[in-house]
N, C-alpha and C. Protein backbone atom coordinates (compact mmCIF):
# COMPACT_ATOMS: atom_id res chain seq x y z
N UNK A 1 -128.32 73.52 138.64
CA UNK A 1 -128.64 74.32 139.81
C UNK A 1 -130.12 74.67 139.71
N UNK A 2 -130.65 74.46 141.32
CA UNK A 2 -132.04 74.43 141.28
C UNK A 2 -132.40 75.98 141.91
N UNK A 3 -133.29 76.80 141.29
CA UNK A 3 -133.03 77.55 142.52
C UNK A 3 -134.82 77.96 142.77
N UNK A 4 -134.59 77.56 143.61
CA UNK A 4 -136.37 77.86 144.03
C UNK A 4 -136.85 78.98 144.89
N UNK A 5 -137.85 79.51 144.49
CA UNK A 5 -138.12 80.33 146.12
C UNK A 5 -139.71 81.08 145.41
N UNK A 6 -140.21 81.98 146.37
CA UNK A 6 -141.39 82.37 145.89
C UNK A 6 -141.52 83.73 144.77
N UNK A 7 -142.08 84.67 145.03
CA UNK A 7 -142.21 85.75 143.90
C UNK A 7 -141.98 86.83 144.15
N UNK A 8 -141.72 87.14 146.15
CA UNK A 8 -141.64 88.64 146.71
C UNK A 8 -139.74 88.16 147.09
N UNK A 9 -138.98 89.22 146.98
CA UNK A 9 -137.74 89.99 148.06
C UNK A 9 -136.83 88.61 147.25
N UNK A 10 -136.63 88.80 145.94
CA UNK A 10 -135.65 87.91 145.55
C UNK A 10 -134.80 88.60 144.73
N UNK A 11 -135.19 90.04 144.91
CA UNK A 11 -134.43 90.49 143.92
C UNK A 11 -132.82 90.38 143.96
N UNK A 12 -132.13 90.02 145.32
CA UNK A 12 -130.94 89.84 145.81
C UNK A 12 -130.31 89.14 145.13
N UNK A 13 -131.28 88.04 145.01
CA UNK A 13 -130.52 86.52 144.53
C UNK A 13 -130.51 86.71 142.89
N UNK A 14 -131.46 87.31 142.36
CA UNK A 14 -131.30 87.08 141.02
C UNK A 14 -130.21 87.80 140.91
N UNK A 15 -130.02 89.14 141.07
CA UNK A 15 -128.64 89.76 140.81
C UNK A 15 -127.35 88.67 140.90
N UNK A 16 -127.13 88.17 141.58
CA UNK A 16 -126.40 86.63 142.27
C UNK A 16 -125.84 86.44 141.12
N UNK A 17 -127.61 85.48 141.19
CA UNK A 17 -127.72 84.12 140.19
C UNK A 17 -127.09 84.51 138.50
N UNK A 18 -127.27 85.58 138.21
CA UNK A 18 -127.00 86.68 136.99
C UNK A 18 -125.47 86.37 136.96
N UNK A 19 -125.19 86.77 138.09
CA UNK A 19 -123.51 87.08 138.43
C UNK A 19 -123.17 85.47 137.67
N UNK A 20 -123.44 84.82 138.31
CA UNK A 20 -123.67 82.84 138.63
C UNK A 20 -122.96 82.58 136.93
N UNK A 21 -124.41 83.23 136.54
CA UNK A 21 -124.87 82.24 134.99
C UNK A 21 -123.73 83.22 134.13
N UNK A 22 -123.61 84.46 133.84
CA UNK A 22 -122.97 85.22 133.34
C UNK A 22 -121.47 84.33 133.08
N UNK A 23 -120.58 84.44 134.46
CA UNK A 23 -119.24 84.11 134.57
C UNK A 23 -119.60 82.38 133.70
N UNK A 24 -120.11 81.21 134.29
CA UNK A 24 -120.15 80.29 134.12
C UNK A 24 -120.53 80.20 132.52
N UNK A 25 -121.02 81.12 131.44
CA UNK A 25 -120.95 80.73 130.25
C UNK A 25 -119.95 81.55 129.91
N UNK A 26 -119.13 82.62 130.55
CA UNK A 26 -118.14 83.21 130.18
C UNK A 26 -116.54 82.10 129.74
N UNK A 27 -116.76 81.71 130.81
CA UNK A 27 -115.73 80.59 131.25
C UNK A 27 -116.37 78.74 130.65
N UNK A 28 -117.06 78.68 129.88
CA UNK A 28 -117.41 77.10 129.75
C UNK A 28 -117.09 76.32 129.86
N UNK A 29 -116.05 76.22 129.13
CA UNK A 29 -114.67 75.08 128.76
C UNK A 29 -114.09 74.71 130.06
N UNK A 30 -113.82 75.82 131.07
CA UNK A 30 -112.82 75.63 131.99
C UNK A 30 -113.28 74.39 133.09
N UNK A 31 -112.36 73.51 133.48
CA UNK A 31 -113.21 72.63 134.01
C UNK A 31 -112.24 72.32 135.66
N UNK A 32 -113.34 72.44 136.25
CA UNK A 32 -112.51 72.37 137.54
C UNK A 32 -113.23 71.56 138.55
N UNK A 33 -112.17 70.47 139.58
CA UNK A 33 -112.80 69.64 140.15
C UNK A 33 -113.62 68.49 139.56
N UNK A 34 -113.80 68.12 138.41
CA UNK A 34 -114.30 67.23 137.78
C UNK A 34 -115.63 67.96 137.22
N UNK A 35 -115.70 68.88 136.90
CA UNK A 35 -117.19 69.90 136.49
C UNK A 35 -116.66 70.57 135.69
N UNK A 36 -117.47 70.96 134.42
CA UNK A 36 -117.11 72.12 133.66
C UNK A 36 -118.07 72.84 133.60
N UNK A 37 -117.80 73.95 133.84
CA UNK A 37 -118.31 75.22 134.02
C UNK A 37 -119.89 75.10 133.13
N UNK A 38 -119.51 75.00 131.43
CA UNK A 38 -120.50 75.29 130.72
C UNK A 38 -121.70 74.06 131.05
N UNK A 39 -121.20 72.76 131.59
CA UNK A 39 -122.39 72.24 131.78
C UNK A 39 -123.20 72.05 132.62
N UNK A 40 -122.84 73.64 133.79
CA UNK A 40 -123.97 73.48 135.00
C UNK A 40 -124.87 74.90 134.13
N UNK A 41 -126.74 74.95 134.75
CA UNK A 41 -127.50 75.23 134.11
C UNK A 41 -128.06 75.81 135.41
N UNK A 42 -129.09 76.82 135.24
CA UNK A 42 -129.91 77.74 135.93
C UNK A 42 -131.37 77.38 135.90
N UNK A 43 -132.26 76.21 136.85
CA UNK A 43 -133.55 76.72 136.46
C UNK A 43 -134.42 76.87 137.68
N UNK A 44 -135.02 78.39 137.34
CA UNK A 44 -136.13 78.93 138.28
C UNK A 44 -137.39 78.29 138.41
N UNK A 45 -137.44 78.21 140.13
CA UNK A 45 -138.68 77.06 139.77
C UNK A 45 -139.87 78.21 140.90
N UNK A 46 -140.41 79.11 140.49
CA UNK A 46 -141.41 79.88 142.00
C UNK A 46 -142.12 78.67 142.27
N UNK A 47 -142.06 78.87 143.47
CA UNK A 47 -143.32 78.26 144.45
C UNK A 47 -144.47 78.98 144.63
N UNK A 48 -145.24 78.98 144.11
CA UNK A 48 -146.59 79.45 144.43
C UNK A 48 -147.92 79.16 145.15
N UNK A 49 -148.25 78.88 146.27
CA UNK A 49 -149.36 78.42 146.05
C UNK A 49 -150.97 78.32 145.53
N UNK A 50 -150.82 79.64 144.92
CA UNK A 50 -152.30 79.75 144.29
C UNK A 50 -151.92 80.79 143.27
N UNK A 51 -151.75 80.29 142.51
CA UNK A 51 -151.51 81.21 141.21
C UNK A 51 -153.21 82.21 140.45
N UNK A 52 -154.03 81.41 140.92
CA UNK A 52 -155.25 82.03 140.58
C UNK A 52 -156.24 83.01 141.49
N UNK A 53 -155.47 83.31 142.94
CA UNK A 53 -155.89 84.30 143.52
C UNK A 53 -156.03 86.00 142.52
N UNK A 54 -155.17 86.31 141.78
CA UNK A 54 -155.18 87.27 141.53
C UNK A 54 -154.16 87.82 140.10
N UNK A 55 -154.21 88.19 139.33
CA UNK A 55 -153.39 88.77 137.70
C UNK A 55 -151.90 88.69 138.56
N UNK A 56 -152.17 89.90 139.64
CA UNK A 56 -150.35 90.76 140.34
C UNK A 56 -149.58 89.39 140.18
N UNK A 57 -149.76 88.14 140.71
CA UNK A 57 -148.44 87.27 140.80
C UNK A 57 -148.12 86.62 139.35
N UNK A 58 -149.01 86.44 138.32
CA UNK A 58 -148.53 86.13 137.38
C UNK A 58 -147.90 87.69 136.69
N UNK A 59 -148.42 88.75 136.89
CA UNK A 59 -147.67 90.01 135.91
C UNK A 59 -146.35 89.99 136.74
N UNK A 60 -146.07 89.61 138.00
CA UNK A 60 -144.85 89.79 138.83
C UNK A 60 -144.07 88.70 138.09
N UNK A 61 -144.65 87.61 138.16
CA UNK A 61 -143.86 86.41 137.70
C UNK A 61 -142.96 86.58 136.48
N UNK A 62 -143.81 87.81 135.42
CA UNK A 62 -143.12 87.59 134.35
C UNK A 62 -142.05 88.59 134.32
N UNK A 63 -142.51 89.90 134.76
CA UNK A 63 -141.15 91.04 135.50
C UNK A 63 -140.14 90.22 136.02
N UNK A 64 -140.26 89.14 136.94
CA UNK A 64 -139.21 88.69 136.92
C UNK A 64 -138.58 87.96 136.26
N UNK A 65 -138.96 87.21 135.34
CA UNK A 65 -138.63 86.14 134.59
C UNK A 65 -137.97 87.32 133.04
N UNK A 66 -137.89 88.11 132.78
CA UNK A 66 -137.61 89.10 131.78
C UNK A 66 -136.18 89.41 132.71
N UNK A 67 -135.94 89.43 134.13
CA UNK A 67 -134.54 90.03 134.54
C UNK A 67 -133.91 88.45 134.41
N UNK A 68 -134.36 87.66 134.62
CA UNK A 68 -133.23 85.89 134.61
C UNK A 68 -133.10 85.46 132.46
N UNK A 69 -131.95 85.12 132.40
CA UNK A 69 -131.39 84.77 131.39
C UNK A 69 -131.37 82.89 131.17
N UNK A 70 -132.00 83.06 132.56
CA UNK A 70 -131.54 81.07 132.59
C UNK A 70 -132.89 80.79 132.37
N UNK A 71 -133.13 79.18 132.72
CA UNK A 71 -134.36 78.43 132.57
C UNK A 71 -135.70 78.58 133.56
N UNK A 72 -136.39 78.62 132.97
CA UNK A 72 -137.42 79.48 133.87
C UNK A 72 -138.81 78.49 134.06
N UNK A 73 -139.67 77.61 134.84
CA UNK A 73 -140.40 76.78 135.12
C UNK A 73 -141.95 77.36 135.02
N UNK A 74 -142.38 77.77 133.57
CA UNK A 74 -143.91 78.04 133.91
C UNK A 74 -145.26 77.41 134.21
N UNK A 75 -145.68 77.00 134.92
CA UNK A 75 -146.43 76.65 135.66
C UNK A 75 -147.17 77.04 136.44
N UNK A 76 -148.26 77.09 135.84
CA UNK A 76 -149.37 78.34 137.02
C UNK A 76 -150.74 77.62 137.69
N UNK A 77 -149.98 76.02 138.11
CA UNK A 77 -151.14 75.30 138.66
C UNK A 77 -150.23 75.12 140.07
N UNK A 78 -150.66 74.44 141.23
CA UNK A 78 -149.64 73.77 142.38
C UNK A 78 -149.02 72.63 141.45
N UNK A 79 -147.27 72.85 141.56
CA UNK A 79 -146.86 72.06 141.26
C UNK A 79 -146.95 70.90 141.75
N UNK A 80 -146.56 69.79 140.35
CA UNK A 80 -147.47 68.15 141.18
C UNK A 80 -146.25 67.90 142.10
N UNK A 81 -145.45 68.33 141.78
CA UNK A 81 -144.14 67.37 143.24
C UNK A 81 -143.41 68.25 143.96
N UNK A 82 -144.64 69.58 144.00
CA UNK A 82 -144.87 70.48 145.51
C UNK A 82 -144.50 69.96 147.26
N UNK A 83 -144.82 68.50 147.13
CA UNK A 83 -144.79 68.08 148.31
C UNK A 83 -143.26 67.53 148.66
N UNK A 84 -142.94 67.06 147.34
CA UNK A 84 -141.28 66.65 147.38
C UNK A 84 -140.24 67.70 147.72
N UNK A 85 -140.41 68.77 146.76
CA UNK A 85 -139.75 69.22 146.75
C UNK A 85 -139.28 70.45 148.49
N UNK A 86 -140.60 70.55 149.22
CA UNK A 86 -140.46 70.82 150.53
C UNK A 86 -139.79 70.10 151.32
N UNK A 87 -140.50 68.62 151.24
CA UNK A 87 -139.89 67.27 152.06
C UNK A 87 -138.46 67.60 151.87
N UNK A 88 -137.66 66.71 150.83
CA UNK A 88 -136.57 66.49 150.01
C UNK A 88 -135.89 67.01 150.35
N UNK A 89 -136.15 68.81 149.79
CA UNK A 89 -134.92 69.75 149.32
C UNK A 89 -135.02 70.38 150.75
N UNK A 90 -136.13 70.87 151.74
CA UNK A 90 -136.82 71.39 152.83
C UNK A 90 -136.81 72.67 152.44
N UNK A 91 -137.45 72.79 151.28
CA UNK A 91 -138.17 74.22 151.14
C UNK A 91 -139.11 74.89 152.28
N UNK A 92 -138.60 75.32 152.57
CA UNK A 92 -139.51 76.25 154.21
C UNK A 92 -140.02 77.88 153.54
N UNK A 93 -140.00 78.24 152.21
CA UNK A 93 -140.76 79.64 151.76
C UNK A 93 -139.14 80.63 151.42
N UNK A 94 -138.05 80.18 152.04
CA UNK A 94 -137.35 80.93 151.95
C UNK A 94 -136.58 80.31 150.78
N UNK A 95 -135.78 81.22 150.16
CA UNK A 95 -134.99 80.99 148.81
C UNK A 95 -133.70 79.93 149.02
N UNK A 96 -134.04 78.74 147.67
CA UNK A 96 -132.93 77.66 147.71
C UNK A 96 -132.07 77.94 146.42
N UNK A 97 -130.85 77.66 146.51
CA UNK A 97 -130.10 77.07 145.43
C UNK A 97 -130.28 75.26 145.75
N UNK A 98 -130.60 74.66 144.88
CA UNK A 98 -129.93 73.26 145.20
C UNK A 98 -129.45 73.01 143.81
N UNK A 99 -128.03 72.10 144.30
CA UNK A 99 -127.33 71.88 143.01
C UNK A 99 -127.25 70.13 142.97
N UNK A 100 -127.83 70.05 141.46
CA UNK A 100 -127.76 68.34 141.84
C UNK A 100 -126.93 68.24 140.37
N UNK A 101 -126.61 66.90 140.60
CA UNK A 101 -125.38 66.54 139.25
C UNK A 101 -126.71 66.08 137.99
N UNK A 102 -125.78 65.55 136.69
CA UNK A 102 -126.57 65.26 135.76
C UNK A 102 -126.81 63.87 135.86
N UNK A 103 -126.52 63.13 137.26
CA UNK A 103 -127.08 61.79 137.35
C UNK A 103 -128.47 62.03 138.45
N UNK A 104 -128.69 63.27 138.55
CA UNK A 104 -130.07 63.20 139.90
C UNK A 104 -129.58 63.35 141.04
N UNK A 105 -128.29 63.36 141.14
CA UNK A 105 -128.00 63.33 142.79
C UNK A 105 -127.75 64.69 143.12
N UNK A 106 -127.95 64.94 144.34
CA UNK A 106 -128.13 66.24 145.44
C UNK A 106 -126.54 66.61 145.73
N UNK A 107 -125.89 67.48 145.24
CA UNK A 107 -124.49 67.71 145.47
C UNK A 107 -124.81 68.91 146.96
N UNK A 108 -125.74 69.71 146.84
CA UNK A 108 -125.36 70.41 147.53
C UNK A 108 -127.32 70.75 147.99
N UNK A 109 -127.69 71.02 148.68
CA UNK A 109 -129.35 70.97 149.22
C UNK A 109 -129.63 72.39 149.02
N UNK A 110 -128.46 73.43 149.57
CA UNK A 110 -129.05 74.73 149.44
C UNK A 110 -127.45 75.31 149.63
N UNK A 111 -127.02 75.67 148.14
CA UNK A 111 -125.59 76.74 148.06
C UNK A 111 -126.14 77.57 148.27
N UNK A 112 -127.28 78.39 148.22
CA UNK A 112 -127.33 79.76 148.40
C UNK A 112 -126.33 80.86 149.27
N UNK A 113 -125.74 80.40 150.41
CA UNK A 113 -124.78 80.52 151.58
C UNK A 113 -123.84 80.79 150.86
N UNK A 114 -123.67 79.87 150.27
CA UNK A 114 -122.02 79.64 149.76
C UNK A 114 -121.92 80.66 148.48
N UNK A 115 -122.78 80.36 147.64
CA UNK A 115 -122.77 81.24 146.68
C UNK A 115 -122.37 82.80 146.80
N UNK A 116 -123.66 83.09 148.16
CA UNK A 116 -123.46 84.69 148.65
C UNK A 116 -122.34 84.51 148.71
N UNK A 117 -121.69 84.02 149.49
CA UNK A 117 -120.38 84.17 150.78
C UNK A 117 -119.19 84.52 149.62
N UNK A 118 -118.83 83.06 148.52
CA UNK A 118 -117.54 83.06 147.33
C UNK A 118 -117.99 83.36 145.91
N UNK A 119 -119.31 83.44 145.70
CA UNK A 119 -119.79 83.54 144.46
C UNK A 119 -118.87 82.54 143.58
N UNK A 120 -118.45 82.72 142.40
CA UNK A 120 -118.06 81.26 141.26
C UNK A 120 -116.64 81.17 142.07
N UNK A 121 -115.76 81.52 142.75
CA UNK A 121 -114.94 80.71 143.49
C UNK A 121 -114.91 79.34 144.16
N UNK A 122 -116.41 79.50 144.63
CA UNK A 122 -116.89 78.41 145.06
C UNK A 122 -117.01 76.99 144.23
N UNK A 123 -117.34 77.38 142.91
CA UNK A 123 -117.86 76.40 142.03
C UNK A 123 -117.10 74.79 142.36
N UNK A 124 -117.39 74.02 142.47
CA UNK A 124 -118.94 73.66 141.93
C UNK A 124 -120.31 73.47 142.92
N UNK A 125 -119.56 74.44 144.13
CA UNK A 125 -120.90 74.62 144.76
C UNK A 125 -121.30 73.56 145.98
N UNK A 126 -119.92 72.48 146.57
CA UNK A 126 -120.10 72.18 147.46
C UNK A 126 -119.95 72.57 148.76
N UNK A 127 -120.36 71.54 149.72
CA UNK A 127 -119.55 72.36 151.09
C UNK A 127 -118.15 71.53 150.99
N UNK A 128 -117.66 71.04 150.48
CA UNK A 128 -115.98 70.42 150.39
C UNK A 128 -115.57 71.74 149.89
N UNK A 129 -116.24 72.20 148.60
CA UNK A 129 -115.56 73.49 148.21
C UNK A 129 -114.85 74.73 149.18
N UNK A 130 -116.21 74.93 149.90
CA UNK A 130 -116.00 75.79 150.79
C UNK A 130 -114.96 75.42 151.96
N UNK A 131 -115.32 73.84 152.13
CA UNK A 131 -113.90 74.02 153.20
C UNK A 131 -112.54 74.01 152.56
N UNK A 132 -112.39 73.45 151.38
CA UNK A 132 -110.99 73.91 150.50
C UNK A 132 -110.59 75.34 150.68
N UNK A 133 -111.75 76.07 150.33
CA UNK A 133 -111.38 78.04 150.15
C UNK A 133 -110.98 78.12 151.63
N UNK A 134 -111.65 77.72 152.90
CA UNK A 134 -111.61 78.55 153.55
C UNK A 134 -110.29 77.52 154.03
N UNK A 135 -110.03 76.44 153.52
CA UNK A 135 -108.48 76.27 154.31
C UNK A 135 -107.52 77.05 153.71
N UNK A 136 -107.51 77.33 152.25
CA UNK A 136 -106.58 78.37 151.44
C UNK A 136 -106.28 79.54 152.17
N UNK A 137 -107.47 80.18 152.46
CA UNK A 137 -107.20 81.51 152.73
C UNK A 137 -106.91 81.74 154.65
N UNK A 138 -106.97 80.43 155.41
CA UNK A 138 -106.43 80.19 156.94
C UNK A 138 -105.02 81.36 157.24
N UNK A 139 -103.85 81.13 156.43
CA UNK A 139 -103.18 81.91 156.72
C UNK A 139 -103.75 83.37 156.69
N UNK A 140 -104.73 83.77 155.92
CA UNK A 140 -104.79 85.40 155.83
C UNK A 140 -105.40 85.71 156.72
N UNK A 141 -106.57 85.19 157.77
CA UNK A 141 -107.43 85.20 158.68
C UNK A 141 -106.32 84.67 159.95
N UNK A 142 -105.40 83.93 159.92
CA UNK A 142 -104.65 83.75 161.17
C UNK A 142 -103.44 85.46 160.97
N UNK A 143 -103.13 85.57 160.16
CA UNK A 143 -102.07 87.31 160.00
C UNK A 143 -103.33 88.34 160.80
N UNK A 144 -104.00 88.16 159.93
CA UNK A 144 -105.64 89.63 160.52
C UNK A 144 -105.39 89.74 161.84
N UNK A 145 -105.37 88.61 162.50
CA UNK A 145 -106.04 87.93 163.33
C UNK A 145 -104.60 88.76 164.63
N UNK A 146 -102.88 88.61 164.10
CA UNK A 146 -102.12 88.97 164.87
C UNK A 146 -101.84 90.29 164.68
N UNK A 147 -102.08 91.14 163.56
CA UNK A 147 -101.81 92.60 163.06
C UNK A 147 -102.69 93.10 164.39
N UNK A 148 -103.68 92.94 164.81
CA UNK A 148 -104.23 93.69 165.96
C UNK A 148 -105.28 93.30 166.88
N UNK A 149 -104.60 93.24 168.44
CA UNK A 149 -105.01 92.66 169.26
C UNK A 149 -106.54 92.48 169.38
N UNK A 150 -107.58 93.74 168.96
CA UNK A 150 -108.54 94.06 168.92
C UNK A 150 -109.34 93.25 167.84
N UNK A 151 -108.96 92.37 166.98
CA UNK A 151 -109.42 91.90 166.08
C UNK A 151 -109.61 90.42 166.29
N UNK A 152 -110.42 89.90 166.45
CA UNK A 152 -110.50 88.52 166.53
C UNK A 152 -111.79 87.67 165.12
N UNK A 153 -111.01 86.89 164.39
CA UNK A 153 -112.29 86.80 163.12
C UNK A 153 -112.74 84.96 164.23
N UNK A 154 -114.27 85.05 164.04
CA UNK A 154 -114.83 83.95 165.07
C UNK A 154 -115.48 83.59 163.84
N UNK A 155 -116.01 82.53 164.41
CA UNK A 155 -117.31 81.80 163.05
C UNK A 155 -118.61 82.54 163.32
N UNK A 156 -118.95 83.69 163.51
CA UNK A 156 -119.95 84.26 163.50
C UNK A 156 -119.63 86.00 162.97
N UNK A 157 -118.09 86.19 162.52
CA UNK A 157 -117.94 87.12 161.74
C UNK A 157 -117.61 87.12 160.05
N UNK A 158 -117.62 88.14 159.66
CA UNK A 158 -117.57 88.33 158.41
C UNK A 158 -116.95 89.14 158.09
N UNK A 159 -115.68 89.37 156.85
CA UNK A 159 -115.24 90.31 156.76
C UNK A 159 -114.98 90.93 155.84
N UNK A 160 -115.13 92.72 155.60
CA UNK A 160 -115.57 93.65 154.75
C UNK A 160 -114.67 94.61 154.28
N UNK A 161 -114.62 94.85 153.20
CA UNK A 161 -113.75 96.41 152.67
C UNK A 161 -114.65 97.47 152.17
N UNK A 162 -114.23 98.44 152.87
CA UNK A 162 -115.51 99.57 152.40
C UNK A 162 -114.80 100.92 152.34
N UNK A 163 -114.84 101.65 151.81
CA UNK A 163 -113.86 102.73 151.46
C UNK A 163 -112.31 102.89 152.11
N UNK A 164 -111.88 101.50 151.31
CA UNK A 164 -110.47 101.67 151.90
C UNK A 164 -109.98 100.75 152.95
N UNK A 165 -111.19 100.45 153.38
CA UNK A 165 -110.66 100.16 155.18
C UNK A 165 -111.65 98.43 155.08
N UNK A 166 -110.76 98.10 156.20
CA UNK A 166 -110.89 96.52 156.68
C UNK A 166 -111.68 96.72 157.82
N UNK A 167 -113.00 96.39 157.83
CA UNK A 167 -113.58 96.07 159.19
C UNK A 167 -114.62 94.65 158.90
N UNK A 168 -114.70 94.26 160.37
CA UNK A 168 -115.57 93.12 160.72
C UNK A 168 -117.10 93.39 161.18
N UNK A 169 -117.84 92.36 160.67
CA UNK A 169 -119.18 92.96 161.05
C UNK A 169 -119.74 90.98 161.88
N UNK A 170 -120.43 91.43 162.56
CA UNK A 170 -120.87 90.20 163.15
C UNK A 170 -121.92 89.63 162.22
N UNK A 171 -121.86 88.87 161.42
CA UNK A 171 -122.83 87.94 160.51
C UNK A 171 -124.28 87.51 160.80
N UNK A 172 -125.20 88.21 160.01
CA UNK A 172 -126.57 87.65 160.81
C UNK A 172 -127.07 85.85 160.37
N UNK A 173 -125.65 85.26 159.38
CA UNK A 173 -126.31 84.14 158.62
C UNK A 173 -125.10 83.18 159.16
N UNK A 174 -124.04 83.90 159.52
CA UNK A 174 -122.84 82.99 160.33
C UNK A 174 -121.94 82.34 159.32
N UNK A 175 -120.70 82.46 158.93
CA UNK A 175 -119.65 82.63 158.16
C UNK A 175 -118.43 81.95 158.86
N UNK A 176 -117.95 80.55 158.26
CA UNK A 176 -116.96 79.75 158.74
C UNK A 176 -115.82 79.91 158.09
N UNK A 177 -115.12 80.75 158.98
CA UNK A 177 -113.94 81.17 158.75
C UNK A 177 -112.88 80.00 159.58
């Protein structure tokens, strides 16, 4: 697992990614879908483009790199396959997971979605995965769905437990239920 992104407002994902790496060496052995747990890997790659503007992004770089437990990419020049990895993966500035196998290939361009959405349920992090979960759990979203007229779950909701109680919130990232 690739996970790229720049140096500001990631603190979200590392918490995640923590969650990610934690369970997945908790569980190693366990092998599911043709993947075992212990042999998917974490490495942070920032995008930077000018690492020599100023000290703040390298002292930031390393604050963050002290909260991640996984593999961490130091490099404080423009990376040389900067241009690929935009092209390729379509790094646009905003934060990627990409998960590729140990033959090079691209299993998944950007789990980040998925990750938020099932965290290691998901594993190994495809979108087949996700449509497996979300056919599993069809019956519980078709019951929701008749318990009350007022409730309708669409592919642009999401749904929440918060002191006790079941409510729906309309998704600002859109959730295929």
């Amino acid at each position: 697992m690739v996970f790229i992104s720049g140096l500001d407002s990631i603190g979200d994902e590392i918490l995640l990614l923590s969650s990610i790496y934690r369970r997945l060496q908790e569980h190693a052995g366990e092998e599911i879908k043709g993947f075992k747990k212990g042999d998917f890997r974490i490495l942070w790659i920032p995008m930077v483009d000018d690492w020599n503007t100023d000290k703040i992004k390298c002292e930031k770089f390393y604050n963050l790199k002290k909260s991640m437990k996984w593999h961490v990419l130091e490099y404080f020049e423009k990376l040389p396959g900067y241009e690929i990895i935009v092209e390729k993966l379509k790094y646009d500035g905003r934060p990627i997971v990409t998960v590729i196998n140990p033959q090079g290939q691209i299993m998944n361009e950007n789990a980040l979605q998925i990750i938020f959405e099932w965290e290691i349920e998901a594993f190994p992090f495809r979108q087949i995965d996700v449509d497996d979960l979300n056919k599993k759990w069809k019956w519980f979203w078709n019951l929701l769905e008749k318990t009350d007229d007022n409730v309708k779950v669409s592919a642009n909701m999401e749904l929440h437990v918060a002191f006790g109680k079941l409510f729906l919130q309309e998704s600002l990232i859109g959730r295929y239920i």
